[in-house]
Protein backbone atom coordinates (compact mmCIF):
# COMPACT_ATOMS: atom_id res chain seq x y z
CA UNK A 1 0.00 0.00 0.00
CA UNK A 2 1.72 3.29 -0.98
CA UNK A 3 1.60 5.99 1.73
CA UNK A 4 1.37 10.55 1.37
CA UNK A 5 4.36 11.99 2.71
CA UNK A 6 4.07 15.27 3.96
CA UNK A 7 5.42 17.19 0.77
CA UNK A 8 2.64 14.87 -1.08
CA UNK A 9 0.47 16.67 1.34
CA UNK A 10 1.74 19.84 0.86
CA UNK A 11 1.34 19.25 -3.14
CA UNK A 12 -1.90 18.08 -2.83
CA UNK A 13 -2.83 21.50 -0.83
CA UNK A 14 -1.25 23.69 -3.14
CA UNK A 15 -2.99 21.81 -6.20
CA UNK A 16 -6.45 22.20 -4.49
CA UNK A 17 -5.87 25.78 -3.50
CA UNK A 18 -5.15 26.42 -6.90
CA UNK A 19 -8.01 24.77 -8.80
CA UNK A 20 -9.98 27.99 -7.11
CA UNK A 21 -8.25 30.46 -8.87
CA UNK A 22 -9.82 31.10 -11.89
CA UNK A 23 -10.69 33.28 -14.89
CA UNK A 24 -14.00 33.97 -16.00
CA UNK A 25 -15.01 36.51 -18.28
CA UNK A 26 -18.89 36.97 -19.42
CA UNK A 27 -19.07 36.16 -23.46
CA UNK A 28 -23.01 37.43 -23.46
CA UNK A 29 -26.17 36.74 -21.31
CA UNK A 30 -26.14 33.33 -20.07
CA UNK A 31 -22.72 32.73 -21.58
CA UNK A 32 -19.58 32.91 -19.66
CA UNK A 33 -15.65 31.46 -20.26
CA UNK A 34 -13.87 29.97 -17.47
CA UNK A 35 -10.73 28.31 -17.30
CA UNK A 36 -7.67 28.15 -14.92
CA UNK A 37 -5.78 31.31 -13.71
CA UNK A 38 -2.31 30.20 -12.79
CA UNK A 39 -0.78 33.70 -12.20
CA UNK A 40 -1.95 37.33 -11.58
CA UNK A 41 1.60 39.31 -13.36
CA UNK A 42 0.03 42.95 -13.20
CA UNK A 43 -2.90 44.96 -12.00
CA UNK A 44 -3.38 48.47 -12.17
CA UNK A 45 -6.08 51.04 -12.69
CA UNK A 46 -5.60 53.48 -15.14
CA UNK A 47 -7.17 56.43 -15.84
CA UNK A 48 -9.28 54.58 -18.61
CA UNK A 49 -10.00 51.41 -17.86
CA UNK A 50 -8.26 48.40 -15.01
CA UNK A 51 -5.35 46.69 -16.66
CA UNK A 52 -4.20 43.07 -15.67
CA UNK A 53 -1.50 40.64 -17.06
CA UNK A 54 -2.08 37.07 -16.21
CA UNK A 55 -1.70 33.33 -17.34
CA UNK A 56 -4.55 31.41 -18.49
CA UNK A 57 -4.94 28.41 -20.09
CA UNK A 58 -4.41 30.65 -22.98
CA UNK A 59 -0.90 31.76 -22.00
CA UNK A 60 0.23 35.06 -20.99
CA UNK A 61 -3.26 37.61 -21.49
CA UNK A 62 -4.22 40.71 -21.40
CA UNK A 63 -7.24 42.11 -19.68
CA UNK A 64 -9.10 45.39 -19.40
CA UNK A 65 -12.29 45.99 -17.12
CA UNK A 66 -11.91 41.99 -17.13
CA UNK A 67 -12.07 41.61 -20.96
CA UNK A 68 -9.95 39.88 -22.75
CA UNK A 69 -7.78 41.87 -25.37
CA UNK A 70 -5.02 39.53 -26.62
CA UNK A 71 -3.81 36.07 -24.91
CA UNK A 72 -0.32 34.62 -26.12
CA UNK A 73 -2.28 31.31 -27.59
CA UNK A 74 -3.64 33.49 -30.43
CA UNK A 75 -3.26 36.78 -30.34
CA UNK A 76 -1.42 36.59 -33.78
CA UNK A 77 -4.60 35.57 -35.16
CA UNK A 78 -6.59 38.56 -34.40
CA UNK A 79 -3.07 40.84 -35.13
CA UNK A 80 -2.35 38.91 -38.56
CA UNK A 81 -6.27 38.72 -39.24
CA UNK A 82 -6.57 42.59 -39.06
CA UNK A 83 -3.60 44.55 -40.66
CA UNK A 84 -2.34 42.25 -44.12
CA UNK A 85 -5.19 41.87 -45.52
CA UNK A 86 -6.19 45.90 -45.69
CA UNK A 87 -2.40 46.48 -46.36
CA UNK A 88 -1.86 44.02 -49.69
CA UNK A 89 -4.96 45.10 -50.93
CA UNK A 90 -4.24 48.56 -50.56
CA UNK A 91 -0.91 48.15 -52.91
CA UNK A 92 -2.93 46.13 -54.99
CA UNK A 93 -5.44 49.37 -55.52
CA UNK A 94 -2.75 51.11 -55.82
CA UNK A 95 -1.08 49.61 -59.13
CA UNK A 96 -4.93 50.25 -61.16
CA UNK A 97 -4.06 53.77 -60.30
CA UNK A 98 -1.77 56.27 -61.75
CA UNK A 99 0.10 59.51 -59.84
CA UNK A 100 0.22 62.89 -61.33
CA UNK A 101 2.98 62.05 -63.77
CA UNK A 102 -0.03 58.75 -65.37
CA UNK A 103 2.68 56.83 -64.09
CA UNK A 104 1.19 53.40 -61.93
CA UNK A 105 2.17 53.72 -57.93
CA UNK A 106 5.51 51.35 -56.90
CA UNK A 107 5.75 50.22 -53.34
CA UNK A 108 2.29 51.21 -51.70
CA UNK A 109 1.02 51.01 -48.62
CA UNK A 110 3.82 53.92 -47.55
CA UNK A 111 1.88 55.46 -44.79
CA UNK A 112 -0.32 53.51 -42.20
CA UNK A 113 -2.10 55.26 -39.16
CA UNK A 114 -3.75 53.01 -36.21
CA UNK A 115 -5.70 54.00 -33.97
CA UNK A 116 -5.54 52.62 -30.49
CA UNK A 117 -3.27 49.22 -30.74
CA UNK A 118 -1.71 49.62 -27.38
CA UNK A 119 -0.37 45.65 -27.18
CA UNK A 120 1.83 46.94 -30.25
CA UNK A 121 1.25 44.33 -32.40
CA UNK A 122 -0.75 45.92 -34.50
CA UNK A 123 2.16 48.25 -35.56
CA UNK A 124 3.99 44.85 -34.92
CA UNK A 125 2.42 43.60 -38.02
CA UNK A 126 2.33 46.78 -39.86
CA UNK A 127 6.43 47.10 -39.72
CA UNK A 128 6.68 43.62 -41.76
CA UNK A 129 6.06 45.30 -44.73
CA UNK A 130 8.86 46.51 -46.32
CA UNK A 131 7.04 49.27 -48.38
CA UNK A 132 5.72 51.02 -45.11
CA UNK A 133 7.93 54.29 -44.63
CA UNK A 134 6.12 56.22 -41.89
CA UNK A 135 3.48 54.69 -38.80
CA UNK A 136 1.41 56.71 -36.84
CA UNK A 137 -0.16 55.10 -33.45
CA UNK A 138 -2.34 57.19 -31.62
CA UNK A 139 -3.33 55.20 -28.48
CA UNK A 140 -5.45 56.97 -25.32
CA UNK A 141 -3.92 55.02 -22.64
CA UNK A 142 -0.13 54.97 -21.31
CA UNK A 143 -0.78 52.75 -19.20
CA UNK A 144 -1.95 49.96 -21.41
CA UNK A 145 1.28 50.49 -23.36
CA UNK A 146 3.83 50.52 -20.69
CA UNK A 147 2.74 47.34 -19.02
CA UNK A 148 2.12 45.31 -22.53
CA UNK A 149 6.61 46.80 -23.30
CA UNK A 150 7.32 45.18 -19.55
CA UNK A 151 5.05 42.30 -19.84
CA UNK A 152 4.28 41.48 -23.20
CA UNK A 153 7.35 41.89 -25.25
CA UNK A 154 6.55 39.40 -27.76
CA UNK A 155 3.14 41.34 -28.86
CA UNK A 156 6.38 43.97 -29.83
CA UNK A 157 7.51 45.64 -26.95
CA UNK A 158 10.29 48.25 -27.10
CA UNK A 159 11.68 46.72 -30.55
CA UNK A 160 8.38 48.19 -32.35
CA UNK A 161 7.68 51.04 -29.78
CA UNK A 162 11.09 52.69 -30.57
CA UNK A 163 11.12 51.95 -34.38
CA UNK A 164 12.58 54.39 -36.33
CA UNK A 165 9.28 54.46 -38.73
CA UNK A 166 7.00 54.75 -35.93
CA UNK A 167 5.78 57.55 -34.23
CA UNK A 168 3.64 56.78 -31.33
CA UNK A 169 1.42 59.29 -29.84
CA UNK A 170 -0.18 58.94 -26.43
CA UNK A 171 -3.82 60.84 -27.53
CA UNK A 172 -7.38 61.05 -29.05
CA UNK A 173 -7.13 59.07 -31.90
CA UNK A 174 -10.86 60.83 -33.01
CA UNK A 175 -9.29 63.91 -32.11
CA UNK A 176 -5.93 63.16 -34.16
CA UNK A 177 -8.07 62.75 -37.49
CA UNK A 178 -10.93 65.13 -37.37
CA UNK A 179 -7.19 67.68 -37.08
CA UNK A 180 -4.80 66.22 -39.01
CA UNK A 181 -3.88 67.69 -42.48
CA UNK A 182 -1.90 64.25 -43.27
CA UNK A 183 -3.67 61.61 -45.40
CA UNK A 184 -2.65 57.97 -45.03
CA UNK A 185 -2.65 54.69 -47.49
CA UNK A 186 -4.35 52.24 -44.63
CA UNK A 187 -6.38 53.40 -41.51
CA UNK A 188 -6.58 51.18 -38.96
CA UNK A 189 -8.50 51.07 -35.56
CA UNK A 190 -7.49 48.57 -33.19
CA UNK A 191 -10.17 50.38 -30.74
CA UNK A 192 -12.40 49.24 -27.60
CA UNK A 193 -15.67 47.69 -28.33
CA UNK A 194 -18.48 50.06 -28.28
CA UNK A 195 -20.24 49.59 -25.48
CA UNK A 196 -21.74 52.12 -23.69
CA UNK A 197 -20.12 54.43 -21.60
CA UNK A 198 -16.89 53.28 -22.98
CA UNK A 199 -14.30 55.78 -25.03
CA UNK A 200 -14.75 54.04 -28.18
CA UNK A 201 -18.02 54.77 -29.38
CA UNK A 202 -17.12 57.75 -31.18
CA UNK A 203 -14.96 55.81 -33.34
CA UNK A 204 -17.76 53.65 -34.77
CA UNK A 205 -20.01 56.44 -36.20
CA UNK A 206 -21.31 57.45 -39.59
CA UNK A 207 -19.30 60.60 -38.75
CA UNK A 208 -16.19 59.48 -37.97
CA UNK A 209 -16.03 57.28 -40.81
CA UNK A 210 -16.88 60.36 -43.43
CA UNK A 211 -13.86 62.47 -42.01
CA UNK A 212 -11.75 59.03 -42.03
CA UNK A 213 -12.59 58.56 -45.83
CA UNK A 214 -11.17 62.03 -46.55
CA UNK A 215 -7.49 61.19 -44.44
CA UNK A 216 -7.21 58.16 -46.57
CA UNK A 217 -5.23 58.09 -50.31
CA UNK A 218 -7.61 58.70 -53.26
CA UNK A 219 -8.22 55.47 -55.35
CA UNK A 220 -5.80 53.42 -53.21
CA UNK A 221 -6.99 54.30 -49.26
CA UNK A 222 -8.13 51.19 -47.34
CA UNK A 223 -9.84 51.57 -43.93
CA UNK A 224 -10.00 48.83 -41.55
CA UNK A 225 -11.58 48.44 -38.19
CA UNK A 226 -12.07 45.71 -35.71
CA UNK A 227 -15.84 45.04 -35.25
CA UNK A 228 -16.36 42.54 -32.28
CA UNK A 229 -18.26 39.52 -32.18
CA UNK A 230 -18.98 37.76 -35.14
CA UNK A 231 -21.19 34.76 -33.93
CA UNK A 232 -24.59 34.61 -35.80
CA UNK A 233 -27.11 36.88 -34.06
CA UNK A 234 -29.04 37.75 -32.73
CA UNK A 235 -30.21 35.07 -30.11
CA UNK A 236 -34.07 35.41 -30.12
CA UNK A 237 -33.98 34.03 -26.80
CA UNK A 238 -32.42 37.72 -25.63
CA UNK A 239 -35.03 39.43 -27.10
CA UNK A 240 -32.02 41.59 -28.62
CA UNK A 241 -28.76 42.06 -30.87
CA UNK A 242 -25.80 42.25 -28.56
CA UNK A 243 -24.34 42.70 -31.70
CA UNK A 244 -22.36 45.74 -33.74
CA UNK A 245 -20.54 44.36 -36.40
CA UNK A 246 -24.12 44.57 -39.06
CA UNK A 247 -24.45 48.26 -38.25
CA UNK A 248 -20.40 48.49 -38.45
CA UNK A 249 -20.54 47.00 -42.02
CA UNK A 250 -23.76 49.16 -42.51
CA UNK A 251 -22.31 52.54 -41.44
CA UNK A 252 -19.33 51.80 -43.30
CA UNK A 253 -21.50 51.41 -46.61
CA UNK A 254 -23.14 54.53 -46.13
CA UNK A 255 -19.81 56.02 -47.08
CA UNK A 256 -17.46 54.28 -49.26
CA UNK A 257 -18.43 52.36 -52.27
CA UNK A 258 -17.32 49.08 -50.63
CA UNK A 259 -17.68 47.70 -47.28
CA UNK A 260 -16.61 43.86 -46.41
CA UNK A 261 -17.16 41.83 -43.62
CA UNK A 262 -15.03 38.89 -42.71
CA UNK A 263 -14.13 37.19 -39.99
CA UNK A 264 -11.69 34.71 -37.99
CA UNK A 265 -11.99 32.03 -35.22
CA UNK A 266 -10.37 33.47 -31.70
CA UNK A 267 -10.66 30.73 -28.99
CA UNK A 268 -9.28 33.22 -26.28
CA UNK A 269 -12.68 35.13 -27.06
CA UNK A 270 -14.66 32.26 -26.89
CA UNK A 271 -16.25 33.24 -30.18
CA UNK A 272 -16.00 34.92 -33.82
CA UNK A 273 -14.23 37.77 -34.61
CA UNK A 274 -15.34 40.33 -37.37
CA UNK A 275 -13.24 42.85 -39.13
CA UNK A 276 -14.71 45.49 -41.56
CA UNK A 277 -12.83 46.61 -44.46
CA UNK A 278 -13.77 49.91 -47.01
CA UNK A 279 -12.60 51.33 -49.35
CA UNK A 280 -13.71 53.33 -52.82
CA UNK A 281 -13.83 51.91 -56.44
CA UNK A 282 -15.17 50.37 -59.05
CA UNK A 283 -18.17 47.77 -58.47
CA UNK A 284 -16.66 44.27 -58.90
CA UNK A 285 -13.33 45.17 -57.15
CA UNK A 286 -15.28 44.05 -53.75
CA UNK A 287 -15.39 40.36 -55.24
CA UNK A 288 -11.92 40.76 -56.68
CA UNK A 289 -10.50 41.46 -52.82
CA UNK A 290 -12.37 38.52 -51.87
CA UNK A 291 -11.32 35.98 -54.82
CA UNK A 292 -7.74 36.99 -54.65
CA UNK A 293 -5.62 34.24 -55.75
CA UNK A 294 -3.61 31.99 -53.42
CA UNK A 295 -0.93 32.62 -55.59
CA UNK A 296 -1.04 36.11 -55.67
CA UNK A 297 -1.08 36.65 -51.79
CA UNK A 298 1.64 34.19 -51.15
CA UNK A 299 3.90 35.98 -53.97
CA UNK A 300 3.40 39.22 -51.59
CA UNK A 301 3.83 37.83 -48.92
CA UNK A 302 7.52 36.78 -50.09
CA UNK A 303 7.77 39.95 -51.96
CA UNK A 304 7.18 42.10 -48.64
CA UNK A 305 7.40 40.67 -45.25
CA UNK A 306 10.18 40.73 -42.85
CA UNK A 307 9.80 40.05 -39.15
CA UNK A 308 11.17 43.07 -37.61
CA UNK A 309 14.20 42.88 -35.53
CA UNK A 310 14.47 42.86 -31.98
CA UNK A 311 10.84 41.09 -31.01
CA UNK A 312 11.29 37.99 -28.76
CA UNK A 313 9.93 35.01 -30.22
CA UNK A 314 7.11 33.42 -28.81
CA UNK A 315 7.09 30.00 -27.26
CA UNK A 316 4.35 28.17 -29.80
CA UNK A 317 4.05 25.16 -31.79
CA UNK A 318 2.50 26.95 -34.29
CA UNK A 319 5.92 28.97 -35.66
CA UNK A 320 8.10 31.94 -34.63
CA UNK A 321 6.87 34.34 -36.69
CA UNK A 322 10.33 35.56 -37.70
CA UNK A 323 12.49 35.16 -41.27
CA UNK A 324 11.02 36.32 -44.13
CA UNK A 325 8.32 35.80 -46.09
CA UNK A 326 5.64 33.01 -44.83
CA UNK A 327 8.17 32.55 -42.21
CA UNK A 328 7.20 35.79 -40.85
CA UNK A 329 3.28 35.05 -40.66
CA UNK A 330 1.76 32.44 -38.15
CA UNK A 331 -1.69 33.33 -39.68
CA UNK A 332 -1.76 34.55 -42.99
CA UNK A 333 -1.32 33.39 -46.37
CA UNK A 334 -3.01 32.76 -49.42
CA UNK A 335 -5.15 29.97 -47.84
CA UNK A 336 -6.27 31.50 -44.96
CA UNK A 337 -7.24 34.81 -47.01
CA UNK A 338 -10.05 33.16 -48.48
CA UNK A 339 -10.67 31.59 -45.61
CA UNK A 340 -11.53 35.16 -43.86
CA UNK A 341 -14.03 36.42 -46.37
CA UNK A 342 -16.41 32.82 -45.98
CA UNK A 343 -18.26 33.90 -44.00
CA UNK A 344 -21.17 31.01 -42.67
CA UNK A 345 -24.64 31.00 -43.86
CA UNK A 346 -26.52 31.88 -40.94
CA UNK A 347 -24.21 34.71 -40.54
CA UNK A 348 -24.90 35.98 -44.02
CA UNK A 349 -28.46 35.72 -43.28
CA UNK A 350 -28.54 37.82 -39.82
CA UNK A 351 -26.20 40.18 -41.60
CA UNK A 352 -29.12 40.41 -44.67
CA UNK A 353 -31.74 41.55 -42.53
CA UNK A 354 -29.83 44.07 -40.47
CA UNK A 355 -30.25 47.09 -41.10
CA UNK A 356 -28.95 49.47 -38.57
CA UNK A 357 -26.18 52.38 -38.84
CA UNK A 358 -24.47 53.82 -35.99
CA UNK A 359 -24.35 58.20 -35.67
CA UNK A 360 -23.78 60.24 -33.50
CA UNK A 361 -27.48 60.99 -32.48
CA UNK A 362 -27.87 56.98 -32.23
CA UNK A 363 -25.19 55.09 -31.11
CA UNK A 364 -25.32 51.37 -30.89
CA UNK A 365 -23.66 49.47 -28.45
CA UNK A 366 -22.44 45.70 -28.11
CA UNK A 367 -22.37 43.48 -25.03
């Protein structure tokens, strides 16, 4: 018969003690995510919002007002998911359209702004491409930033913070376009949900967008925003649409002549994750950015990425992200592009009968 020795005893405590610590963040009414929590890194209020680093059963993750933002399991696959495919297609507008001179446009995307994108891997992403000559991040909260340099280095820490392309701007990011006299190839927000009460909501409006449409390039400008959960709703059960990414697409095609939806799986949200692209052109170029060639993405991909110096590498099975090329990208490729824009059936459908856009005068908010 085997016997517990006191350190068995003392394991066994410790292992009970710790199956009591947990994470659990509320997905929607009725609907919550729990897992493990094996270490609290960080917590701080900020001016903004409360900001925590901890490890989940997703790895290293960060968490604001007890949202998750990014988690080291997959936060590549949100990062990946939002800036290359706005970027690429951006050059690719850019070589159906001539300069001054009638001479086509070399090297596009030159000049990307994001808004919010505090983890820094946004910009992360954005400095792989070797055309990019000047980065704007305009992010509200220090705080955020400071903590994701000490204790998220991998998202791109001081490597992509200090980059001699990027100029990072603790501010309004509304306020920094409605005043800004610069225009931009890509616009990116990388912005809280709307929910109410928050400081994003601004950012979602029929407004905004209008003044963002005039900051971008003619004929090549691509605007992209993050647009929450991408499950199919509504629920009828709730009696409501805890939804914003319809009236996000909606909004969107109120101004420019195309708006796209698309979307990626992000277990660490325990959901769906939409993404909104728009841009202006000519009517079948919406089905062109969505039938893009495998071959033709993975030829950019090799044409333009680089890993950028100086970011640790994350410990995942799923590749480094560093080299060149697909070496660079744990996400993307030509593959996976088309795999963003298939969006399911029931989705399409509860996107068909949606109809709402977001203003000023009548905001809509999200869970």
């Amino acid at each position: 018969m085997s016997t517990i020795n006191d350190n068995d005893d003392t394991t066994i405590s410790k292992e009970r003690a710790k199956s009591a610590f947990r994470y659990t963040e509320e997905i929607g009414p009725g609907l919550k995510l729990d897992m493990s929590l094996s270490k609290i890194h960080h917590t701080t209020l900020s001016e903004f919002q409360e900001v925590q680093v901890i490890d989940t059963y997703f790895g290293r993750t960060l968490v604001t007002d007890g949202k998750t933002q990014s988690a080291e399991h997959d936060e590549f696959v949100y990062h990946e998911s939002l800036v290359h495919p706005p970027l690429f297609w951006s050059g690719i507008l850019s070589k159906s359209s001539s300069d001054s001179n009638g001479e086509a446009i070399k090297g596009t995307p030159k000049s990307v702004f994001i808004g919010g994108g505090g983890e820094l891997a946004t910009a992360r992403e954005v400095l792989k491409h070797n055309t990019i000559e000047r980065l704007v991040m305009v992010d509200i909260d220090p705080v955020v930033i400071d903590v994701c340099k000490q204790y998220l280095p991998e998202w791109g820490g001081d490597a992509v913070a200090n980059h001699p392309k990027m100029e990072l701007i603790i501010g309004d990011a509304h306020k920094y376009l409605m005043e800004t006299e610069e225009t931009f190839d890509v616009i990116i927000m990388d912005i809280s949900d709307p929910i109410e009460a928050g400081p994003g909501i601004a950012l979602y409006t029929q407004e905004f967008y209008q003044r963002a449409a005039k900051v971008l390039t003619p004929n090549s400008g691509v605007f992209v925003t993050q647009a929450g959960s991408a499950d199919f709703v509504p629920h009828p059960e709730l009696g409501e649409d805890i939804s914003c990414f319809s009236p996000i697409m909606n909004t969107l095609n109120t101004v420019f002549d195309h708006a796209i939806p698309y979307t990626v799986s992000i277990a660490s949200f325990g959901e769906d994750w939409g993404f909104v692209m728009a841009f202006n052109g000519s009517q079948n170029q919406g089905k062109e950015l969505i039938d893009l060639s495998s071959e033709k993405i993975n030829s950019l991909i090799e044409e333009r990425i680089e890993s950028v110096p100086g970011v640790p590498v994350q410990k995942q099975s799923t590749g480094s992200g560093t080299g060149k090329g697909n070496h660079a990208l744990r996400l993307y490729d030509g593959e996976a592009h088309r795999g963003l824009f298939a969006l399911s059936k029931p989705l399409r459908r509860a996107i068909e009968k949606d109809r709402r856009i977001m203003t000023k005068e009548n905001p809509i908010f999200m869970y």
